[in-house]
N, C-alpha and C. Protein backbone atom coordinates (compact mmCIF):
# COMPACT_ATOMS: atom_id res chain seq x y z
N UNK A 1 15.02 -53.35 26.35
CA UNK A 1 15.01 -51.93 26.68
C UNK A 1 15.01 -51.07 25.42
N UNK A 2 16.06 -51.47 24.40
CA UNK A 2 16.05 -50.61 23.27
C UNK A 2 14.74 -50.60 22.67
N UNK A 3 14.18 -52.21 22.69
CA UNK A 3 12.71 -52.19 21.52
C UNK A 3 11.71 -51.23 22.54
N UNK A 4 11.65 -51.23 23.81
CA UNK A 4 10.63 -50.22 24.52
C UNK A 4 10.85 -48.95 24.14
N UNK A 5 12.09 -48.26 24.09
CA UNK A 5 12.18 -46.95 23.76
C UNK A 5 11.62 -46.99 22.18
N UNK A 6 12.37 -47.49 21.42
CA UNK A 6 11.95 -47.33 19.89
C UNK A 6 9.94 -47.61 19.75
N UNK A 7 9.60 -48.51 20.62
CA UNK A 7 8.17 -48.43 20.73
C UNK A 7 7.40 -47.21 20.90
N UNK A 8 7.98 -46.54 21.78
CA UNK A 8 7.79 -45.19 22.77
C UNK A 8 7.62 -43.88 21.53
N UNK A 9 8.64 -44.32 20.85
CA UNK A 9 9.37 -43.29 19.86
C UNK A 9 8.64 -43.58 18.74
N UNK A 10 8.08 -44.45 18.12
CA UNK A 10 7.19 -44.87 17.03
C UNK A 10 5.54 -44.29 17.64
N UNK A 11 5.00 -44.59 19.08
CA UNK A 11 3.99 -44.01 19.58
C UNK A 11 3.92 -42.87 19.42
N UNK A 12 4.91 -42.11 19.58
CA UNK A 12 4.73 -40.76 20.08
C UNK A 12 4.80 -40.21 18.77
N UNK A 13 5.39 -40.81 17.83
CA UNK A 13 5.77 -39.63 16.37
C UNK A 13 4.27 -39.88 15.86
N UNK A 14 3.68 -40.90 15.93
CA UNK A 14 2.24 -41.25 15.13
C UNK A 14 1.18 -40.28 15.67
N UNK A 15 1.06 -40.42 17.20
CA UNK A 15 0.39 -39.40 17.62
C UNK A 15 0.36 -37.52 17.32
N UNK A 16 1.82 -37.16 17.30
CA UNK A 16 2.08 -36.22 16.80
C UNK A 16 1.43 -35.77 15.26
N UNK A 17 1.49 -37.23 14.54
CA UNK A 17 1.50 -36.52 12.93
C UNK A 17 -0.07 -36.66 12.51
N UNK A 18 -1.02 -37.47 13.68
CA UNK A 18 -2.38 -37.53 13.30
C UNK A 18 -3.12 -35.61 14.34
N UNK A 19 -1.85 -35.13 14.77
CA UNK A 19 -2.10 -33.72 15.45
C UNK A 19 -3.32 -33.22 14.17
N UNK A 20 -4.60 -32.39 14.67
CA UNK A 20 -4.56 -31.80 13.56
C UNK A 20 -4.96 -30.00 13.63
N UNK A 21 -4.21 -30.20 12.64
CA UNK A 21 -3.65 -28.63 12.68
C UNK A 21 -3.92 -27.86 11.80
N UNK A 22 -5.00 -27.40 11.35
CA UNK A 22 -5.09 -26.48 10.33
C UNK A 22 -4.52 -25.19 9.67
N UNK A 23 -4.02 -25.01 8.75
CA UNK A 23 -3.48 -23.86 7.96
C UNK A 23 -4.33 -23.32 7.03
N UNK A 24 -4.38 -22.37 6.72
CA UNK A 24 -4.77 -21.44 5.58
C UNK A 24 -4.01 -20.26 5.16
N UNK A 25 -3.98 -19.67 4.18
CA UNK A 25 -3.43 -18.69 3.56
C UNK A 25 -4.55 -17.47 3.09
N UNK A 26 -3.74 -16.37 3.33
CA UNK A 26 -4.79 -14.95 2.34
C UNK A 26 -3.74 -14.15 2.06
N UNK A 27 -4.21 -13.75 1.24
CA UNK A 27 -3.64 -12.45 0.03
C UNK A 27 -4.08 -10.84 0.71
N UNK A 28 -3.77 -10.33 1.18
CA UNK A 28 -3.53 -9.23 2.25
C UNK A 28 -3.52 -8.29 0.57
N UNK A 29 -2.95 -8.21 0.17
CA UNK A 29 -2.47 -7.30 -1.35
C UNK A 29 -3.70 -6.71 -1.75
N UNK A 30 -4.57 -8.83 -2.27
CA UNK A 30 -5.59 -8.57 -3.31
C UNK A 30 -6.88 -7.90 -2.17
N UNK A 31 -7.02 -8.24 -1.16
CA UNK A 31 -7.70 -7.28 -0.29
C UNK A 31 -7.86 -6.29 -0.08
N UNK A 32 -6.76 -5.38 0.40
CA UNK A 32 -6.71 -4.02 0.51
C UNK A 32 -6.92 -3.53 -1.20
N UNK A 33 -6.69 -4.20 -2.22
CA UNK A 33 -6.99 -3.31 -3.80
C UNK A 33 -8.23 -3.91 -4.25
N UNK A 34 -8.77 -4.57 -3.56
CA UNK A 34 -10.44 -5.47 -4.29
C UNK A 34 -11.66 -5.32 -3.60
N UNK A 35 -11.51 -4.58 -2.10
CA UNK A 35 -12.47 -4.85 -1.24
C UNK A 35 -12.85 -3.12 -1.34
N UNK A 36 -14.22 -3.45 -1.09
CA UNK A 36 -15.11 -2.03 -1.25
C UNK A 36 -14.24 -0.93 -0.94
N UNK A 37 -13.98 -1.36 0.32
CA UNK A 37 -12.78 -0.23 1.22
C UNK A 37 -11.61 0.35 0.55
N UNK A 38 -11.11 -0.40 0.24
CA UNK A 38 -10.07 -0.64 -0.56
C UNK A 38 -9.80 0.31 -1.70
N UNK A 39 -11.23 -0.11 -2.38
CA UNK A 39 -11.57 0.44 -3.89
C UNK A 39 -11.70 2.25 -3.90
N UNK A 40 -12.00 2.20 -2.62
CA UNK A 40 -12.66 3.27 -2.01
C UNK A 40 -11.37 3.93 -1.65
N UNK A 41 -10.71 3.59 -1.42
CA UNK A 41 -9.21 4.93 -0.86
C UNK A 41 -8.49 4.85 -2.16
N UNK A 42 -8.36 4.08 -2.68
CA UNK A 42 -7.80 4.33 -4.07
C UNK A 42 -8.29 5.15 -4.64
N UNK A 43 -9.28 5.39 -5.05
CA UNK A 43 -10.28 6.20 -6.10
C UNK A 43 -9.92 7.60 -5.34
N UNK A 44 -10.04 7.68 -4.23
CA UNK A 44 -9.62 8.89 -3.08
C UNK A 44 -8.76 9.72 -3.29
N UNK A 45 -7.80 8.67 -3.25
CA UNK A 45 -6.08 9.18 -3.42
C UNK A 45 -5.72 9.48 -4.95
N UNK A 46 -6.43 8.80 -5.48
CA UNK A 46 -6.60 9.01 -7.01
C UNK A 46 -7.39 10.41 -7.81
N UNK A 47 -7.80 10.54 -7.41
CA UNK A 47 -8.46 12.04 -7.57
C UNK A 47 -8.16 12.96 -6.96
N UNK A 48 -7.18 12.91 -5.67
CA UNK A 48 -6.23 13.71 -5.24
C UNK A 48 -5.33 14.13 -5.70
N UNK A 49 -4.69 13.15 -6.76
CA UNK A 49 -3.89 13.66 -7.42
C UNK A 49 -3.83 13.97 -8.69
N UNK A 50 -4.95 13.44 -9.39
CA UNK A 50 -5.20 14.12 -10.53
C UNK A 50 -5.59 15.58 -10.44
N UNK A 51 -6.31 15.99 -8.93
CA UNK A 51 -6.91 17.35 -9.12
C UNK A 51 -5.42 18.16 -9.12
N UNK A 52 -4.50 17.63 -7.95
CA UNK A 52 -3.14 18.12 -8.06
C UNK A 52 -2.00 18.32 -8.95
N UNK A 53 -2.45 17.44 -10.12
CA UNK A 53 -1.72 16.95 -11.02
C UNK A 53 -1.67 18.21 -12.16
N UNK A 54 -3.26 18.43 -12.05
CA UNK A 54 -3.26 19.77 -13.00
C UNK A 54 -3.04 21.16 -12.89
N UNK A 55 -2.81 20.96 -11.29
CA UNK A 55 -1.91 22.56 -10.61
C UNK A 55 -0.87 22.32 -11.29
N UNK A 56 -0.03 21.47 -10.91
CA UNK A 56 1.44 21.21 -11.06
C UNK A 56 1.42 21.43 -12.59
N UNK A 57 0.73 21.27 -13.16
CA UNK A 57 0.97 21.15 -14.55
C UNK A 57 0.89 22.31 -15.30
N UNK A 58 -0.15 23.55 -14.49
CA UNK A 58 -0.46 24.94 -14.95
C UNK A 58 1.13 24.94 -14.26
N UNK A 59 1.82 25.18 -13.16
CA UNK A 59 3.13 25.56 -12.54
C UNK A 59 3.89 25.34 -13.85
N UNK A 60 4.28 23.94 -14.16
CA UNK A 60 5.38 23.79 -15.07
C UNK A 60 5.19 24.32 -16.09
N UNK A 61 4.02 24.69 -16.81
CA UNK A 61 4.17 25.28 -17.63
C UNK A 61 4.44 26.94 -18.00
N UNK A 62 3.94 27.61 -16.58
CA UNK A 62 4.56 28.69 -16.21
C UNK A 62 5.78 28.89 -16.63
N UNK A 63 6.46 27.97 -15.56
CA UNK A 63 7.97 27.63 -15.64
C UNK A 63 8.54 28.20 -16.69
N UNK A 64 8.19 26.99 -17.51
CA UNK A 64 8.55 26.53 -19.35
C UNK A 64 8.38 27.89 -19.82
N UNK A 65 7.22 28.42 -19.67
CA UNK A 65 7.09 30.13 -20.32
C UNK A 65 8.36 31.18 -20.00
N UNK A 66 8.26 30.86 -18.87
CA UNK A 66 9.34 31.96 -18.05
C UNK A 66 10.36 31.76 -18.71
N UNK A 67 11.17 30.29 -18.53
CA UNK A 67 12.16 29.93 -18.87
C UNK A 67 12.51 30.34 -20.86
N UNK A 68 11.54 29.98 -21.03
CA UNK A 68 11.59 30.19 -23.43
C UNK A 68 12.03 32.24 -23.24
N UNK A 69 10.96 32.71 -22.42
CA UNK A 69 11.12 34.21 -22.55
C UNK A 69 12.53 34.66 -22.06
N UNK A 70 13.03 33.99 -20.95
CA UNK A 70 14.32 34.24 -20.06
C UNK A 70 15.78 34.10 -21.56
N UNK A 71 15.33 33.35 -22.01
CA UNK A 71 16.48 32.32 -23.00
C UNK A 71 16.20 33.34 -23.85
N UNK A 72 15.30 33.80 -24.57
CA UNK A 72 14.83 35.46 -25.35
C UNK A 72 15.65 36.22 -25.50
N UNK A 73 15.26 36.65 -24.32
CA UNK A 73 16.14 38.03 -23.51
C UNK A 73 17.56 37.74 -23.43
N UNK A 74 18.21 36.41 -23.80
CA UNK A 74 19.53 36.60 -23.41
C UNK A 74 20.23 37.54 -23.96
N UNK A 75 20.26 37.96 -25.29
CA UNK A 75 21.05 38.79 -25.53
C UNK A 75 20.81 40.36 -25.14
N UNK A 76 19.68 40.55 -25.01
CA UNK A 76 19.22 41.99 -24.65
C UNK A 76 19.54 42.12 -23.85
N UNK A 77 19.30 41.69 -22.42
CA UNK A 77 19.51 41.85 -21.52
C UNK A 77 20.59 42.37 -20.80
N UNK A 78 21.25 42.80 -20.07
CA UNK A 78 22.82 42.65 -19.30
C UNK A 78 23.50 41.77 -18.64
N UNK A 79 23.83 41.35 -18.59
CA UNK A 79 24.58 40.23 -17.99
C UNK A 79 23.74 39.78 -16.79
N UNK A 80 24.42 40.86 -16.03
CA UNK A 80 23.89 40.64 -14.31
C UNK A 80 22.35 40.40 -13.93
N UNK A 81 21.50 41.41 -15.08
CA UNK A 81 20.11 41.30 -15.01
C UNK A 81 19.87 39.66 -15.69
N UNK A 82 20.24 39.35 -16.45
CA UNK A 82 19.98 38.46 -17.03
C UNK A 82 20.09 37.01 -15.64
N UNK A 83 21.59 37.05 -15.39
CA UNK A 83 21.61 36.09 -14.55
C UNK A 83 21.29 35.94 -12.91
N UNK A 84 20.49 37.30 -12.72
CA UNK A 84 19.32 37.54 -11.63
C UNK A 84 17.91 36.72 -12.21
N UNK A 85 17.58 37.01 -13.50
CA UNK A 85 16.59 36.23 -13.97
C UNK A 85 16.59 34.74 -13.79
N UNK A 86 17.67 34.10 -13.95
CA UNK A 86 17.94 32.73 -13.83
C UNK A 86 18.21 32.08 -12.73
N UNK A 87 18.85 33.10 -11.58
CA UNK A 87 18.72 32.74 -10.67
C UNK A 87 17.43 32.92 -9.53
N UNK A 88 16.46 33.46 -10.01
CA UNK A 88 15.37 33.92 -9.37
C UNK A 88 14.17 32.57 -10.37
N UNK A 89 14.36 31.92 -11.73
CA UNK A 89 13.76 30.96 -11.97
C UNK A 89 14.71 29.73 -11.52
N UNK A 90 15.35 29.95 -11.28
CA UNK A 90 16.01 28.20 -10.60
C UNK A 90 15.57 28.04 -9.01
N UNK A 91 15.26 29.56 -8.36
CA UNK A 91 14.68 29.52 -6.64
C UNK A 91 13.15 29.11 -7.13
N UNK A 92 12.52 29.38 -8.16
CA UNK A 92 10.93 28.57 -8.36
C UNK A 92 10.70 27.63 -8.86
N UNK A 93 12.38 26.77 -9.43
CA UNK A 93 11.50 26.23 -10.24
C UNK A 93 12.34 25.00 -8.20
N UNK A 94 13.31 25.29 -7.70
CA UNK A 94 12.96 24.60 -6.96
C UNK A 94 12.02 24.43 -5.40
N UNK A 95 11.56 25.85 -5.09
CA UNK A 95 10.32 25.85 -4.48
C UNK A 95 9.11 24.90 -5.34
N UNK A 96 9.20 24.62 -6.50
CA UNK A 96 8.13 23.78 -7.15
C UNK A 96 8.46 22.41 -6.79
N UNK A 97 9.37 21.92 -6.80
CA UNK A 97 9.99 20.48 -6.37
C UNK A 97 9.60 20.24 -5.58
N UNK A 98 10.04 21.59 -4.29
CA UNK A 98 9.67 20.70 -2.95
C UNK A 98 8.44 20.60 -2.60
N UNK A 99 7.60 21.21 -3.70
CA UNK A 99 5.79 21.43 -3.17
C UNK A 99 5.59 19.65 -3.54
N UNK A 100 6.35 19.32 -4.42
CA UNK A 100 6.06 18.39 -5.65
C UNK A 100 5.93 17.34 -4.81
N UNK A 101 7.56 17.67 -3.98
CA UNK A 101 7.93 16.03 -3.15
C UNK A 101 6.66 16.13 -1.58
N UNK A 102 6.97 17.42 -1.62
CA UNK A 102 6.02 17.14 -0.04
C UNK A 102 4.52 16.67 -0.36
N UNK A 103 4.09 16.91 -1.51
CA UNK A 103 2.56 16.44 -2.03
C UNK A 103 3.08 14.43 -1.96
N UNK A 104 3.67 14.42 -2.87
CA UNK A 104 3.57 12.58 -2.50
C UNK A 104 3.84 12.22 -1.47
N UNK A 105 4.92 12.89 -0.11
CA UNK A 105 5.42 12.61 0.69
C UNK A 105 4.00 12.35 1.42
N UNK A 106 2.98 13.51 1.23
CA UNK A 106 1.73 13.49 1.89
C UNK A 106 0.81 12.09 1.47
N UNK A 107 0.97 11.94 0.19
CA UNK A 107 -0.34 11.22 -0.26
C UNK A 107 0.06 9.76 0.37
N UNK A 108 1.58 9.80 0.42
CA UNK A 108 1.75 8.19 0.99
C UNK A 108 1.67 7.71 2.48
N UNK A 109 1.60 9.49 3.24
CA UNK A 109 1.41 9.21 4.65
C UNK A 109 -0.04 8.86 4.25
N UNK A 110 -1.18 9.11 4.10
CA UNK A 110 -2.64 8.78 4.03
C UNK A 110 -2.73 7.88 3.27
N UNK A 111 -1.94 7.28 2.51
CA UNK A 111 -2.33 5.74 2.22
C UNK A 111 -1.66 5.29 3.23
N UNK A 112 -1.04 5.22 4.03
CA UNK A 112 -0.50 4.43 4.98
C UNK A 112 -1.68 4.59 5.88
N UNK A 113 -1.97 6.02 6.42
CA UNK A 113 -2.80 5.48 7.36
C UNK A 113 -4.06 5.47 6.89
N UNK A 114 -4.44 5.57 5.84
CA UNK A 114 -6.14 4.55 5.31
C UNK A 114 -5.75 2.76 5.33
N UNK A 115 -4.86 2.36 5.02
CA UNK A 115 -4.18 1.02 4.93
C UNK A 115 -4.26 0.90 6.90
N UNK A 116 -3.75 1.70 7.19
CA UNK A 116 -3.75 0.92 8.50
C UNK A 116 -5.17 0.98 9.66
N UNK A 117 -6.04 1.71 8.99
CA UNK A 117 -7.19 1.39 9.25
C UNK A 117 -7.66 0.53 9.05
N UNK A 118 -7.54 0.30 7.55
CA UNK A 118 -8.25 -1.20 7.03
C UNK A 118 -7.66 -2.50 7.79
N UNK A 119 -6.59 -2.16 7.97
CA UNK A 119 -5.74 -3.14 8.35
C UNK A 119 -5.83 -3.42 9.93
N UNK A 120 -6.48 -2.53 10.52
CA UNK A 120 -6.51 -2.59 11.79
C UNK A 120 -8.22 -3.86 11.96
N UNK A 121 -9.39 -3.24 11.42
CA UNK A 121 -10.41 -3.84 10.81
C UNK A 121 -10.56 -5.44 10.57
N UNK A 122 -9.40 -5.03 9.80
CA UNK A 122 -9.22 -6.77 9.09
C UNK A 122 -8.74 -7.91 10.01
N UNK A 123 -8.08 -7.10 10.81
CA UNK A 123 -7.05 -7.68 11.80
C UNK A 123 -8.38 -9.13 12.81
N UNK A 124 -9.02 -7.87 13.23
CA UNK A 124 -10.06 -8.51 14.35
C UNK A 124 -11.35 -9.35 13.67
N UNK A 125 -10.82 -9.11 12.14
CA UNK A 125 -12.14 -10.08 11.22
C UNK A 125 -11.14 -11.55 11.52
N UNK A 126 -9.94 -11.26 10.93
CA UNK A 126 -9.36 -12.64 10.66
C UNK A 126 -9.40 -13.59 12.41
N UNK A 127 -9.00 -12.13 13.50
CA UNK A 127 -9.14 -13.53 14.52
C UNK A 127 -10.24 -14.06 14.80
N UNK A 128 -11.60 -13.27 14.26
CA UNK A 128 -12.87 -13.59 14.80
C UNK A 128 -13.35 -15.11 13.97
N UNK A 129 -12.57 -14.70 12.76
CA UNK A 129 -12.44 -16.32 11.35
C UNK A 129 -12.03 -17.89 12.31
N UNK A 130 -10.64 -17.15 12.38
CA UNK A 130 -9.74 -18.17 13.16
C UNK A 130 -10.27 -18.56 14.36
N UNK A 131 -10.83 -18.21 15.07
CA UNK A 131 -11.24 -18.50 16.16
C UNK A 131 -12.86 -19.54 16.24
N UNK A 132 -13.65 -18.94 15.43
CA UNK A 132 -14.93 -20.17 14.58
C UNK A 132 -14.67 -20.96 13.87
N UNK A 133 -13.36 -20.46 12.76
CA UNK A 133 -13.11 -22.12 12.16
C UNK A 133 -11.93 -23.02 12.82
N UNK A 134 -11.82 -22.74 13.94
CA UNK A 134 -10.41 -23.68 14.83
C UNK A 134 -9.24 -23.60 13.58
N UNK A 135 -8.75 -22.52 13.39
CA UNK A 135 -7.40 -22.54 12.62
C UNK A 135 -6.62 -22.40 13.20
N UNK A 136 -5.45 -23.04 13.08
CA UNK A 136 -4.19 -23.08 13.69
C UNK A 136 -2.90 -21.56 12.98
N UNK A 137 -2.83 -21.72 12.24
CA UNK A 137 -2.05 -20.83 11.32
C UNK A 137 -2.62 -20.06 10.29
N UNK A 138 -2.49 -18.79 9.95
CA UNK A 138 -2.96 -18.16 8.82
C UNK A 138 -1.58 -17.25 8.26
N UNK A 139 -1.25 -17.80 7.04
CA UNK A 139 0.15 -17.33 6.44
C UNK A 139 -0.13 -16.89 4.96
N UNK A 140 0.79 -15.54 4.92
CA UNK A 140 0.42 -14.43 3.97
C UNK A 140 0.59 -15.25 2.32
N UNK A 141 0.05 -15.02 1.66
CA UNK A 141 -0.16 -16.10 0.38
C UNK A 141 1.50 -15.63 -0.38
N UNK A 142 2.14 -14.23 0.12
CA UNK A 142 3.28 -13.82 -0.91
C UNK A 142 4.55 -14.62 -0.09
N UNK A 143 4.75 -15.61 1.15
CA UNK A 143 5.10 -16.19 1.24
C UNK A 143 5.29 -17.42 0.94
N UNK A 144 4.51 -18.23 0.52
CA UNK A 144 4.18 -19.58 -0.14
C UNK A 144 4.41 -19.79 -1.64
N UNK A 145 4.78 -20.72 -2.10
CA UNK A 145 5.47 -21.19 -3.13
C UNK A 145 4.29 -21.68 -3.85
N UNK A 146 3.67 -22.82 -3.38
CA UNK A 146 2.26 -23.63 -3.49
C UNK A 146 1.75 -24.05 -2.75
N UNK A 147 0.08 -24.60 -3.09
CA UNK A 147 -0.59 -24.57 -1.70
C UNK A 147 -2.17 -25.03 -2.67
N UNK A 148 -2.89 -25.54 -1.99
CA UNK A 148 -4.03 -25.64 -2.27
C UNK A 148 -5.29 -24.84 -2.25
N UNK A 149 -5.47 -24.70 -3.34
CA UNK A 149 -6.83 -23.32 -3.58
C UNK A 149 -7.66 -23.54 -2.51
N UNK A 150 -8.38 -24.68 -1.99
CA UNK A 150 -8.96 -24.42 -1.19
C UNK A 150 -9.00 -24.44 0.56
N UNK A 151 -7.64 -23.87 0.93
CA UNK A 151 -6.86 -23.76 1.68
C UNK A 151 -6.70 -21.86 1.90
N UNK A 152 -7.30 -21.35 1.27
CA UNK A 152 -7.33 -20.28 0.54
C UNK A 152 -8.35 -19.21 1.29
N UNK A 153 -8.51 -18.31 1.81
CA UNK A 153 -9.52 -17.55 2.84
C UNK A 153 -9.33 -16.24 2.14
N UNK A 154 -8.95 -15.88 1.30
CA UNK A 154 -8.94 -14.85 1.21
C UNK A 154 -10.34 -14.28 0.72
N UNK A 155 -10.77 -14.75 -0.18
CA UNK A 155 -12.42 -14.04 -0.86
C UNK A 155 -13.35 -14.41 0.37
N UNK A 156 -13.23 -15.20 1.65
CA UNK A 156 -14.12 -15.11 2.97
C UNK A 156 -13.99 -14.14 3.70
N UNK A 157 -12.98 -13.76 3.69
CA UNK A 157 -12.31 -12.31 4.52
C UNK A 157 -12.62 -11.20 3.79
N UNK A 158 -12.54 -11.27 2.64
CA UNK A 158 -12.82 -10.10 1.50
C UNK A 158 -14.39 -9.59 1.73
N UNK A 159 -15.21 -10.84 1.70
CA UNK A 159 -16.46 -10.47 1.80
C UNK A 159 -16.92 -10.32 3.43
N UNK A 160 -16.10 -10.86 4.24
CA UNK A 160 -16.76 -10.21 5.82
C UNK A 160 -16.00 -8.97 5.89
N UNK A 161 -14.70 -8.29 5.26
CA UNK A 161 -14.48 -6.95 5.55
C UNK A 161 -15.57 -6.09 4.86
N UNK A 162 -15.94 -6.10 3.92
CA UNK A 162 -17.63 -5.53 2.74
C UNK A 162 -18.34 -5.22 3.85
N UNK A 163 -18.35 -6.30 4.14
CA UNK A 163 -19.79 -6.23 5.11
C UNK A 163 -19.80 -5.40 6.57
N UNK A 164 -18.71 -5.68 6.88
CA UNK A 164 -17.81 -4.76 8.05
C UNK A 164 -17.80 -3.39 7.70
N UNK A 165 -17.05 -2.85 6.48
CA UNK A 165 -16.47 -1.75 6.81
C UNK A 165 -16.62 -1.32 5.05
N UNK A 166 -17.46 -0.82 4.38
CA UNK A 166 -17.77 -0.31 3.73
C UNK A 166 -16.78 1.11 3.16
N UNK A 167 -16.60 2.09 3.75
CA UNK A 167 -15.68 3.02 3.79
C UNK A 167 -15.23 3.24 5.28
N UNK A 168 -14.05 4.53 4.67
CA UNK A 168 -13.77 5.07 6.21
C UNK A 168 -13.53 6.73 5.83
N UNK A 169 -13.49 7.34 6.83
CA UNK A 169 -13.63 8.67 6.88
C UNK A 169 -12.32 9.30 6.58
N UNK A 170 -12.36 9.80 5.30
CA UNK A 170 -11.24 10.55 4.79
C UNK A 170 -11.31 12.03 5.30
């Protein structure tokens, strides 16, 4: 009785381990920063804020003016006038902050949702992959320790999102 079970139990683990099961890995990262699309909202968001960059930069230097002339005047001035001045550049210089923070606050909602476009895109490439090459698992490459390069899908996916989805409408 025991050698039948242990038979049973030797059958069944062999069968199990000749299962076959395919895995692959992709880099989700190098995708969204390498693929046309990709390249393409960066450069976007990137010139968004350089054009912004040089408002902010005429502002601060305002500022800086205000502020050298304010520091001037200290002694001329009167007291009270004086520290109306300072308190009327500390209300701009933090109305400037919050323009400052709500501008990135903005730029990172629209990389989120240009990312989740792409990402939406990519989504229905990879099952359309998985589904023609009978893959069992597809696991994010920043999880894995090591692994075999050619185990590797990411530059197949890279080039069917190209071909897919070129840009998207900013």
């Amino acid at each position: 009785m025991k050698k039948i079970i242990l038979l049973l139990i030797i059958i069944l683990n062999f069968e199990y381990c000749y299962a076959d099961n395919k895995i692959v890995y992709i880099d989700i990262n190098n995708i969204l920063n390498n693929s046309i699309v990709g390249k393409s909202i960066s450069k976007h968001l990137q010139n968004i804020r350089e054009n912004k960059s040089k408002e902010f930069k005429l502002i601060e230097k305002r500022l800086l003016d205000k502020e050298k002339d304010i520091i001037k005047k200290k002694n001329i001035l009167e007291k009270n006038i004086y520290e109306e001045q300072v308190v009327l550049l500390n209300k701009e210089v933090s109305e400037y902050n919050i323009k400052k923070k709500n501008f990135n606050k903005e730029i990172e909602e629209k990389k989120v949702k240009y990312t989740k476009t792409v990402l939406n895109s990519l989504n229905s490439i990879v099952s359309k992959y998985v589904e023609e090459n009978s893959i069992s698992i597809v696991l994010p490459k920043k999880n894995l320790i090591i692994a075999k390069k050619d185990l590797d899908i990411t530059n197949i996916i890279m080039n069917l999102l190209n071909n897919d989805l070129k840009e998207i409408a900013f």
